[in-house]
PDB file of N, CA and C in Angstrom:
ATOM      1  N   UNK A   1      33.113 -15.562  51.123  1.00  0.00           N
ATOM      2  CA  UNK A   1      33.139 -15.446  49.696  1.00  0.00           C
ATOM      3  C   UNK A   1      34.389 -14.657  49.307  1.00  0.00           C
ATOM      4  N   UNK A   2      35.074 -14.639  48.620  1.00  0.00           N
ATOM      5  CA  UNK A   2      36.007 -14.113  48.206  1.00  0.00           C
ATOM      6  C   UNK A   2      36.203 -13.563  47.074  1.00  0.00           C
ATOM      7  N   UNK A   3      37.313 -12.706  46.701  1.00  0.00           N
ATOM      8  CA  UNK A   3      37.018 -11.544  45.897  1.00  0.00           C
ATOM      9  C   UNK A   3      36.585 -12.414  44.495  1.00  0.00           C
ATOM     10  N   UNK A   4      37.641 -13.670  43.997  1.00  0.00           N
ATOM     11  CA  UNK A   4      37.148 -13.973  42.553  1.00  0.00           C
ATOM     12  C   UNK A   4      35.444 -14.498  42.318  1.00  0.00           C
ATOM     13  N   UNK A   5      35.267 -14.793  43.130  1.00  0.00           N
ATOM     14  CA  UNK A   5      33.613 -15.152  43.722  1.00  0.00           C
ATOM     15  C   UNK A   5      32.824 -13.777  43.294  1.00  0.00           C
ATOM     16  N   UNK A   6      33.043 -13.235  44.557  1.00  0.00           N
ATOM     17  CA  UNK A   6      32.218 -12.017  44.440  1.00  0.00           C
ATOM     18  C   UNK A   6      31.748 -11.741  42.763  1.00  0.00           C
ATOM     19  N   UNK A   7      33.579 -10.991  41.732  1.00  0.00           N
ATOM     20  CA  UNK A   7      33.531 -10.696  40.588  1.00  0.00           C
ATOM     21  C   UNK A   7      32.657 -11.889  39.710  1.00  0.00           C
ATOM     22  N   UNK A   8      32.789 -12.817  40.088  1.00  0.00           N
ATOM     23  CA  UNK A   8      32.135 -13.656  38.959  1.00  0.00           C
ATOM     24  C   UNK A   8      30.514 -13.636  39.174  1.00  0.00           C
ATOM     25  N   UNK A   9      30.363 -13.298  40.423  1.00  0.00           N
ATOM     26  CA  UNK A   9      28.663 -13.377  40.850  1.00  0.00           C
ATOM     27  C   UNK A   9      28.120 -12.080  40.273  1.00  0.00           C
ATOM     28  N   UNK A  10      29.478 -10.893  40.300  1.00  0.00           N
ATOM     29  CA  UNK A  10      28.426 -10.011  39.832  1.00  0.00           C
ATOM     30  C   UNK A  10      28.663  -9.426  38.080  1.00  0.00           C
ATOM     31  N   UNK A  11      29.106 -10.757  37.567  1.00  0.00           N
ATOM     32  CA  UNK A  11      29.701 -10.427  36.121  1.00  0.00           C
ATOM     33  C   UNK A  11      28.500 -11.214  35.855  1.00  0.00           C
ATOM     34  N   UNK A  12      27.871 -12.412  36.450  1.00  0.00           N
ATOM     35  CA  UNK A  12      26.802 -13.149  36.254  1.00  0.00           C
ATOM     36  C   UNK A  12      25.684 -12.381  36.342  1.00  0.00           C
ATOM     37  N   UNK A  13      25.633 -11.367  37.149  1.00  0.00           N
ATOM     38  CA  UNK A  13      23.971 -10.459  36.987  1.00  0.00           C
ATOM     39  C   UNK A  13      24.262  -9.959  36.250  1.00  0.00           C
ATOM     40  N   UNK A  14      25.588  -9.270  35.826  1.00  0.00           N
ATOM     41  CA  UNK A  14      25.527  -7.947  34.505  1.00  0.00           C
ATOM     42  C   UNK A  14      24.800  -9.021  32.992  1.00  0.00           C
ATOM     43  N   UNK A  15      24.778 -10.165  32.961  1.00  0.00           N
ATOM     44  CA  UNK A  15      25.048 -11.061  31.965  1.00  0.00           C
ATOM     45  C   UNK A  15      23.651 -11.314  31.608  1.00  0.00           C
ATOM     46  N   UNK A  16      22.913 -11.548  33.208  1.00  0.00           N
ATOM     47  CA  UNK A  16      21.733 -11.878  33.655  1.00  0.00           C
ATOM     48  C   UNK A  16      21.356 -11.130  32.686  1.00  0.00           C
ATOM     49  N   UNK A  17      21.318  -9.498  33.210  1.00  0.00           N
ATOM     50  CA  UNK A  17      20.817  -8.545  32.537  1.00  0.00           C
ATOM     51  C   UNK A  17      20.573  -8.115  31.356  1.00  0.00           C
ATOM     52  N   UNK A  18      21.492  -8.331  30.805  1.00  0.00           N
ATOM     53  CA  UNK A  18      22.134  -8.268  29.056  1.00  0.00           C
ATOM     54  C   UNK A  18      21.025  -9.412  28.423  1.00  0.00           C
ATOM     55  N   UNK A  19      20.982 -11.024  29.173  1.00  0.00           N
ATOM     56  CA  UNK A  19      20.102 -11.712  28.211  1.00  0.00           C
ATOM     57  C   UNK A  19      18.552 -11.442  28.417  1.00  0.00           C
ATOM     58  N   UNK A  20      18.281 -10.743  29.538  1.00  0.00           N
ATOM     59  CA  UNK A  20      16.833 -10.435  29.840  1.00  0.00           C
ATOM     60  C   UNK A  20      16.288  -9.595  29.138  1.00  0.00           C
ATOM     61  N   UNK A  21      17.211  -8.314  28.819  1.00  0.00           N
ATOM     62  CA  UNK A  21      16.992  -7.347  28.136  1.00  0.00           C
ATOM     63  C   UNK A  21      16.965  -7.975  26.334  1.00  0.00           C
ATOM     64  N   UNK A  22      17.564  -8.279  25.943  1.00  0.00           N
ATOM     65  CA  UNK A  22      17.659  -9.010  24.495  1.00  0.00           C
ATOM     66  C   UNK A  22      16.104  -9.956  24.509  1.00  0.00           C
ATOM     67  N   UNK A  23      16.428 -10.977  25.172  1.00  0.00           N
ATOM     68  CA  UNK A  23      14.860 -11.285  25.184  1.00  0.00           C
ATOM     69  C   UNK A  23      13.940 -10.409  25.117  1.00  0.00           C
ATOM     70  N   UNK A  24      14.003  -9.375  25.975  1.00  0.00           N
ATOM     71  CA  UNK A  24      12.756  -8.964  25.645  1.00  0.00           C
ATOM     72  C   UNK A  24      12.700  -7.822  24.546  1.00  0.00           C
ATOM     73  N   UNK A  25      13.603  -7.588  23.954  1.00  0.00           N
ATOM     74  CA  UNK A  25      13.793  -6.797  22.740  1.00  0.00           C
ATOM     75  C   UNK A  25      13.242  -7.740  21.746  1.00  0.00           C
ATOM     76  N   UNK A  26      13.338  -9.023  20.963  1.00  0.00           N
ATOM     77  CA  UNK A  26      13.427 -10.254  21.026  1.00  0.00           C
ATOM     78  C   UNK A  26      12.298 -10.477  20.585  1.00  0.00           C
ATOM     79  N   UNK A  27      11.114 -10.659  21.801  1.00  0.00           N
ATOM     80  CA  UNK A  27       9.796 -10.631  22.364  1.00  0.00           C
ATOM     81  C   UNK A  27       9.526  -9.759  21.621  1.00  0.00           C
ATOM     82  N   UNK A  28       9.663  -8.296  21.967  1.00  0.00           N
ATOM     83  CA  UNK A  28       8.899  -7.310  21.259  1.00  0.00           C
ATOM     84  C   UNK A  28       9.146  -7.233  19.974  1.00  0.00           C
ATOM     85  N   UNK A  29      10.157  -7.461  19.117  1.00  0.00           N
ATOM     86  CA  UNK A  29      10.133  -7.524  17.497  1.00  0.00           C
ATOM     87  C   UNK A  29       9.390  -9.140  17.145  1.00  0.00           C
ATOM     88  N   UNK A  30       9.119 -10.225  17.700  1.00  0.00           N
ATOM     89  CA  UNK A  30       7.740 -10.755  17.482  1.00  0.00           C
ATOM     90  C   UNK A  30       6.883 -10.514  17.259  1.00  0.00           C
ATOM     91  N   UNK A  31       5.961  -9.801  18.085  1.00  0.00           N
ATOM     92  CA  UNK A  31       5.070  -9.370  18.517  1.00  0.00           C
ATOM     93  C   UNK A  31       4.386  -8.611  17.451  1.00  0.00           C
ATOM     94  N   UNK A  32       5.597  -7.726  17.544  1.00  0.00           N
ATOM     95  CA  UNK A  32       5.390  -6.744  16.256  1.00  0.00           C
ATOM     96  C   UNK A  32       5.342  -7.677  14.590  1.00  0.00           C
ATOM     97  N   UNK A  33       6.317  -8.077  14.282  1.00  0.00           N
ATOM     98  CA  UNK A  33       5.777  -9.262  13.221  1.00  0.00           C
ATOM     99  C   UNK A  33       4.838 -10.125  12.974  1.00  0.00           C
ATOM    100  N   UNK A  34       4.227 -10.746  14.663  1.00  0.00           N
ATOM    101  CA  UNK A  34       2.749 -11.374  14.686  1.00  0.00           C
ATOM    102  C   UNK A  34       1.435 -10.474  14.201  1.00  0.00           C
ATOM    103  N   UNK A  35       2.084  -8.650  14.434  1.00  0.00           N
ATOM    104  CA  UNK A  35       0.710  -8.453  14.211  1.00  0.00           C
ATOM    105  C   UNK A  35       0.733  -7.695  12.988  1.00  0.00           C
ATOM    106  N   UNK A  36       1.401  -7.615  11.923  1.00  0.00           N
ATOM    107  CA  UNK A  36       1.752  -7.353  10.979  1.00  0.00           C
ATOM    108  C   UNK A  36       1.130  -7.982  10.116  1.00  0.00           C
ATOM    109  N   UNK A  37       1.871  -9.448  10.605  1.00  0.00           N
ATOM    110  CA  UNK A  37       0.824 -10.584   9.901  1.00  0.00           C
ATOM    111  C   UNK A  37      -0.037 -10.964  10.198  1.00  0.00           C
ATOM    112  N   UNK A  38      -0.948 -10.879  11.059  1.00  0.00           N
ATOM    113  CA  UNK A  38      -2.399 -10.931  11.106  1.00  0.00           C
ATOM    114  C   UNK A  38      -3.326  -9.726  10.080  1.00  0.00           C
ATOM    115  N   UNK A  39      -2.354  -8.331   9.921  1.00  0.00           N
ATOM    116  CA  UNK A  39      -3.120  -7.001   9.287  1.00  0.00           C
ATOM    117  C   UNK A  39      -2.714  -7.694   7.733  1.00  0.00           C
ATOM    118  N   UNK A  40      -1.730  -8.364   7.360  1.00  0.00           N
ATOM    119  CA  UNK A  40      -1.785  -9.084   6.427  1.00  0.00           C
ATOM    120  C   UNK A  40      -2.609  -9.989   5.922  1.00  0.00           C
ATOM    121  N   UNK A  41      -3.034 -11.266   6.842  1.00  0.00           N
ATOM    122  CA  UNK A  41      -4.107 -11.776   6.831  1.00  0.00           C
ATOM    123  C   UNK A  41      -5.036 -10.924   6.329  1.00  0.00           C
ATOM    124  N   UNK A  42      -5.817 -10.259   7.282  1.00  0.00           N
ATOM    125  CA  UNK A  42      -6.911  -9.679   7.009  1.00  0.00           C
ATOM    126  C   UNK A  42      -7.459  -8.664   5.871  1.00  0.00           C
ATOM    127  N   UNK A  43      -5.848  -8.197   5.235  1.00  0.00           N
ATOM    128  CA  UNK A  43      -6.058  -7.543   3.923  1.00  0.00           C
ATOM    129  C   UNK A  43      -5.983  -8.754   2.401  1.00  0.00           C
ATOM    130  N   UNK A  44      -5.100  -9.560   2.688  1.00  0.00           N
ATOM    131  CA  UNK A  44      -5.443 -10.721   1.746  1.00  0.00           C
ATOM    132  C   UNK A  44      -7.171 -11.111   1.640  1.00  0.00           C
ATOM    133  N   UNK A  45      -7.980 -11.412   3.215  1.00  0.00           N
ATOM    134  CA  UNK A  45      -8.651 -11.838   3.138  1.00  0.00           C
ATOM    135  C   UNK A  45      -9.880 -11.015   2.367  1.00  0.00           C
ATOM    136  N   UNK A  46      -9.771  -9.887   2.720  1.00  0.00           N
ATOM    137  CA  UNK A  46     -10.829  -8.657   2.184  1.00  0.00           C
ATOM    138  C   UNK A  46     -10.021  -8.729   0.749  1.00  0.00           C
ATOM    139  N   UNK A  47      -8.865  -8.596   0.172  1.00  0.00           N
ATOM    140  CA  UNK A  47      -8.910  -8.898  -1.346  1.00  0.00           C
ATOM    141  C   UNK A  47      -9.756  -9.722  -2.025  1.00  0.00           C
ATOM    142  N   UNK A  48      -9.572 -11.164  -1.162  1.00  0.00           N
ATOM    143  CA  UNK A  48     -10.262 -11.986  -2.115  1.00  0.00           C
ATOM    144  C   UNK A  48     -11.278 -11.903  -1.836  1.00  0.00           C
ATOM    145  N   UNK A  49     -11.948 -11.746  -1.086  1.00  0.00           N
ATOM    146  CA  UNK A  49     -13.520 -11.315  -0.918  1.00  0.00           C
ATOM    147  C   UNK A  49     -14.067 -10.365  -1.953  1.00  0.00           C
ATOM    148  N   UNK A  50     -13.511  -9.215  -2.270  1.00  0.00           N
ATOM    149  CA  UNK A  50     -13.602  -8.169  -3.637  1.00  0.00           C
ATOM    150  C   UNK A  50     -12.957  -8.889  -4.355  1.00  0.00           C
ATOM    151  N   UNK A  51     -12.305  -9.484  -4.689  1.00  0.00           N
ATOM    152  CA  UNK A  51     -12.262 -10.186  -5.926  1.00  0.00           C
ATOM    153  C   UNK A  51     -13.344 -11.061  -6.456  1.00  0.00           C
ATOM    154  N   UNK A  52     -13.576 -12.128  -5.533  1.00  0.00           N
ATOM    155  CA  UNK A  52     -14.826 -13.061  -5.815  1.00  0.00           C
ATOM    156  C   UNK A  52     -16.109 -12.293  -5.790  1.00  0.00           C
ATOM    157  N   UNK A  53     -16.655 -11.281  -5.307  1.00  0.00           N
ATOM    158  CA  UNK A  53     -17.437 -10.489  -5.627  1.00  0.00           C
ATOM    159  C   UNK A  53     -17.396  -9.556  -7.470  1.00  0.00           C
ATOM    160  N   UNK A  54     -16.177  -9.079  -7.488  1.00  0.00           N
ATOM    161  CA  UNK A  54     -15.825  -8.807  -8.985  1.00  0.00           C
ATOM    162  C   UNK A  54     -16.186  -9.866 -10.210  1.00  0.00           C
ATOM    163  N   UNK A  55     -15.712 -11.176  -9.831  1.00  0.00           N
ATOM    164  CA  UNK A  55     -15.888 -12.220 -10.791  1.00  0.00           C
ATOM    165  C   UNK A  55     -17.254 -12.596 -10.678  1.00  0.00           C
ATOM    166  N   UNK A  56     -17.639 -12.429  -9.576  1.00  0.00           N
ATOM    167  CA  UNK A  56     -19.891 -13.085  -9.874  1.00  0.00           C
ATOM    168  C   UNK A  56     -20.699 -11.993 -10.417  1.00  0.00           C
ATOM    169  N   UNK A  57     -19.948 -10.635 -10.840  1.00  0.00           N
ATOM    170  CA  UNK A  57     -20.689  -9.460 -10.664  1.00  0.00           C
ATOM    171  C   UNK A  57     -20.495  -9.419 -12.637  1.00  0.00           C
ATOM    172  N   UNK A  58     -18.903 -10.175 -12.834  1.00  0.00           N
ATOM    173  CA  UNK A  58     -18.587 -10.196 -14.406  1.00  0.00           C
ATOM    174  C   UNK A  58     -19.130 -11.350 -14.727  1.00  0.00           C
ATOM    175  N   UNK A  59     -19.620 -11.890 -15.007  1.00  0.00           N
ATOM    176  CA  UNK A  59     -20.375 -13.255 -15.620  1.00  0.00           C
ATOM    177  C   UNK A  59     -21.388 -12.890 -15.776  1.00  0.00           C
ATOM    178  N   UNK A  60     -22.166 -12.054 -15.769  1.00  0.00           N
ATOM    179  CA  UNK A  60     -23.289 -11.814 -16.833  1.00  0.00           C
ATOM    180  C   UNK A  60     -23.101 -10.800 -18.109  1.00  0.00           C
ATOM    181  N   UNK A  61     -21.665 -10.548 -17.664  1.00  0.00           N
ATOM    182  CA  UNK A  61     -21.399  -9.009 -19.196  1.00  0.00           C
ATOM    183  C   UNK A  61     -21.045 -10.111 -20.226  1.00  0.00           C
ATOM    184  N   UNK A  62     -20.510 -11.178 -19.963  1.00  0.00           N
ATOM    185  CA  UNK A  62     -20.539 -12.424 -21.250  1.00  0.00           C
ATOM    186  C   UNK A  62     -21.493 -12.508 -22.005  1.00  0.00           C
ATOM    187  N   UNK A  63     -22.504 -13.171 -20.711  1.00  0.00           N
ATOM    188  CA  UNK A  63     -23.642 -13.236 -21.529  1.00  0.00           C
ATOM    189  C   UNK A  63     -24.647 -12.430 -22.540  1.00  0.00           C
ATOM    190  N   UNK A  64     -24.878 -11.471 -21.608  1.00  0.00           N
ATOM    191  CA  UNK A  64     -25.104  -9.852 -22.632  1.00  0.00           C
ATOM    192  C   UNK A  64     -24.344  -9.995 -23.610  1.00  0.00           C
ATOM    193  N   UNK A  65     -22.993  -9.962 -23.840  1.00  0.00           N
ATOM    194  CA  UNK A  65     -22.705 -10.041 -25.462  1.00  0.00           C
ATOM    195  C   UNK A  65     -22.894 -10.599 -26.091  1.00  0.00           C
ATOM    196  N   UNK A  66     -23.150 -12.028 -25.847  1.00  0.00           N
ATOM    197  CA  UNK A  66     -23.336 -13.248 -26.541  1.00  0.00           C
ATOM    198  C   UNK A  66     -24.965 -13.357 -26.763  1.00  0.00           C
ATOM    199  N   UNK A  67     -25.818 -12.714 -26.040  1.00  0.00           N
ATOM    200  CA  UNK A  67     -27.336 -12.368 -26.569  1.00  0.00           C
ATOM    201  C   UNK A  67     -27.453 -11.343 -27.549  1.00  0.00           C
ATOM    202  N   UNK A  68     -26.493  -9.916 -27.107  1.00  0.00           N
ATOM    203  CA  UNK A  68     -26.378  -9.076 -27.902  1.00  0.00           C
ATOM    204  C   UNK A  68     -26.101  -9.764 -29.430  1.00  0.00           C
ATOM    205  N   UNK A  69     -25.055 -10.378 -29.506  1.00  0.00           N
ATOM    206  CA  UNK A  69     -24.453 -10.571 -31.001  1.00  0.00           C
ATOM    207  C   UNK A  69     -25.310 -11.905 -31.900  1.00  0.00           C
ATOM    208  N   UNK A  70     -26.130 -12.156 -31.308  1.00  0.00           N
ATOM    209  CA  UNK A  70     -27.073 -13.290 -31.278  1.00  0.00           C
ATOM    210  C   UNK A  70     -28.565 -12.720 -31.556  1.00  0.00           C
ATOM    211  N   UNK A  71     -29.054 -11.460 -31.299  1.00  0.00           N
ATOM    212  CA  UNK A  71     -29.965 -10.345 -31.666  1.00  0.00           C
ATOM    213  C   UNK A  71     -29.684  -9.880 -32.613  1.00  0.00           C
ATOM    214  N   UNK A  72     -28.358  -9.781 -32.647  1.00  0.00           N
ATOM    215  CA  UNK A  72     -27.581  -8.671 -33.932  1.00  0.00           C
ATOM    216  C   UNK A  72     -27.769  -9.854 -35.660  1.00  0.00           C
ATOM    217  N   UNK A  73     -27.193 -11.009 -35.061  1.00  0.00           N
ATOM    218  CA  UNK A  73     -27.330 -11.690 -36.208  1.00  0.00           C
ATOM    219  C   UNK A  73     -28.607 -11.834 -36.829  1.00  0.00           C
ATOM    220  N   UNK A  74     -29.427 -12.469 -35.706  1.00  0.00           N
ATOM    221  CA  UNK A  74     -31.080 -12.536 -35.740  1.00  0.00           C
ATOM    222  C   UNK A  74     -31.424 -11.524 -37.156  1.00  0.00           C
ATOM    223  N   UNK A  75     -31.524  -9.893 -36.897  1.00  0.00           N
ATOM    224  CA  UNK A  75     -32.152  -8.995 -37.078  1.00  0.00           C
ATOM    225  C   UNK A  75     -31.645  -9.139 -38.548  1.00  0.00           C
ATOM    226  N   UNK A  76     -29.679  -9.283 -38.426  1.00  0.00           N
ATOM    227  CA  UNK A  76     -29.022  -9.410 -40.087  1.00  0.00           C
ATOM    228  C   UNK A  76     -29.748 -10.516 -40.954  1.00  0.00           C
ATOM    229  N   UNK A  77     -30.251 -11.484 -40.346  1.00  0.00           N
ATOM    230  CA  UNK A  77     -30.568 -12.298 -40.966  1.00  0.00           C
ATOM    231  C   UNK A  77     -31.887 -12.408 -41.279  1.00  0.00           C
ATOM    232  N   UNK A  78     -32.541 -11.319 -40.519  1.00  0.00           N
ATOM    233  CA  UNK A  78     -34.104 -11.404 -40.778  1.00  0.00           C
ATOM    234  C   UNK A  78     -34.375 -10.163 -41.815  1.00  0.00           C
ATOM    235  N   UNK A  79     -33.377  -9.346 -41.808  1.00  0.00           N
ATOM    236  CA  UNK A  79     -33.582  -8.094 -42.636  1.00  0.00           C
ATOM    237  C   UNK A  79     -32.895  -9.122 -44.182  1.00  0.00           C
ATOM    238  N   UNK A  80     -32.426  -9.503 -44.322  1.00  0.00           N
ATOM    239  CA  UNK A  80     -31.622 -10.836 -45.363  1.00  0.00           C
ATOM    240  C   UNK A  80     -32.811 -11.364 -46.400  1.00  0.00           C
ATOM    241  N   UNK A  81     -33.775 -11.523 -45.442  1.00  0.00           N
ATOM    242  CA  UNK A  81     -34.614 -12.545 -45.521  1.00  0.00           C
ATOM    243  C   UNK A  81     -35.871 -11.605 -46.476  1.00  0.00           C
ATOM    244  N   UNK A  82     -36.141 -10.618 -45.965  1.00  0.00           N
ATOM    245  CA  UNK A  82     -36.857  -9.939 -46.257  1.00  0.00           C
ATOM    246  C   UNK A  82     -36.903  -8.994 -47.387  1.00  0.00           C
ATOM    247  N   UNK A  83     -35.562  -9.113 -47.906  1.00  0.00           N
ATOM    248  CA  UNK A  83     -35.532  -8.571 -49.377  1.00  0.00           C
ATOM    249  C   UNK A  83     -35.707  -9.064 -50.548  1.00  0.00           C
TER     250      UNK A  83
END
C-alpha cells in the first residue's frame, strides 16, 4: 500500500466518522421532534375533549333562558289579563 493509499484510507475513516456522528446528531433531533409531537397530539386531544364536554354542558343554559323568558311573558301576560 503506499503512502497516497494509506492517506486516502485514512481521510476515508476521518469522513466515516464525521457522517456517523451527524447522523446520529440527525437521529437524535428527530426523535426529539417525534416526541414533541406526540405531547402535541395528546394536548390537542385533551383540548378537544374539554371542549366538547364545555359545549354539552352549555346547551341547556339556552334553554333555561328561553323557558325563563317564556315564564316571564306567561306571568306579564297573565297579570295583563287580570286587571
Amino acid at each position: 500500500m503506499s503512502d497516497d493509499q494509506a492517506t486516502v484510507a485514512v481521510e476515508l475513516e476521518r469522513l466515516r466518522g464525521t457522517v456517523e456522528a451527524g447522523f446520529a446528531r440527525v437521529d437524535g433531533s428527530l426523535a426529539l421532534l417525534v416526541q414533541r409531537s406526540d405531547q402535541s397530539d395528546k394536548q390537542l386531544a385533551d383540548h378537544e375533549q374539554r371542549l366538547d364536554a364545555l359545549e354539552r354542558s352549555r346547551w341547556p343554559l339556552a334553554s333555561i333562558g328561553v323557558l325563563a323568558t317564556l315564564a316571564t311573558t306567561a306571568l306579564a301576560a297573565l297579570q295583563l289579563t287580570t286587571r
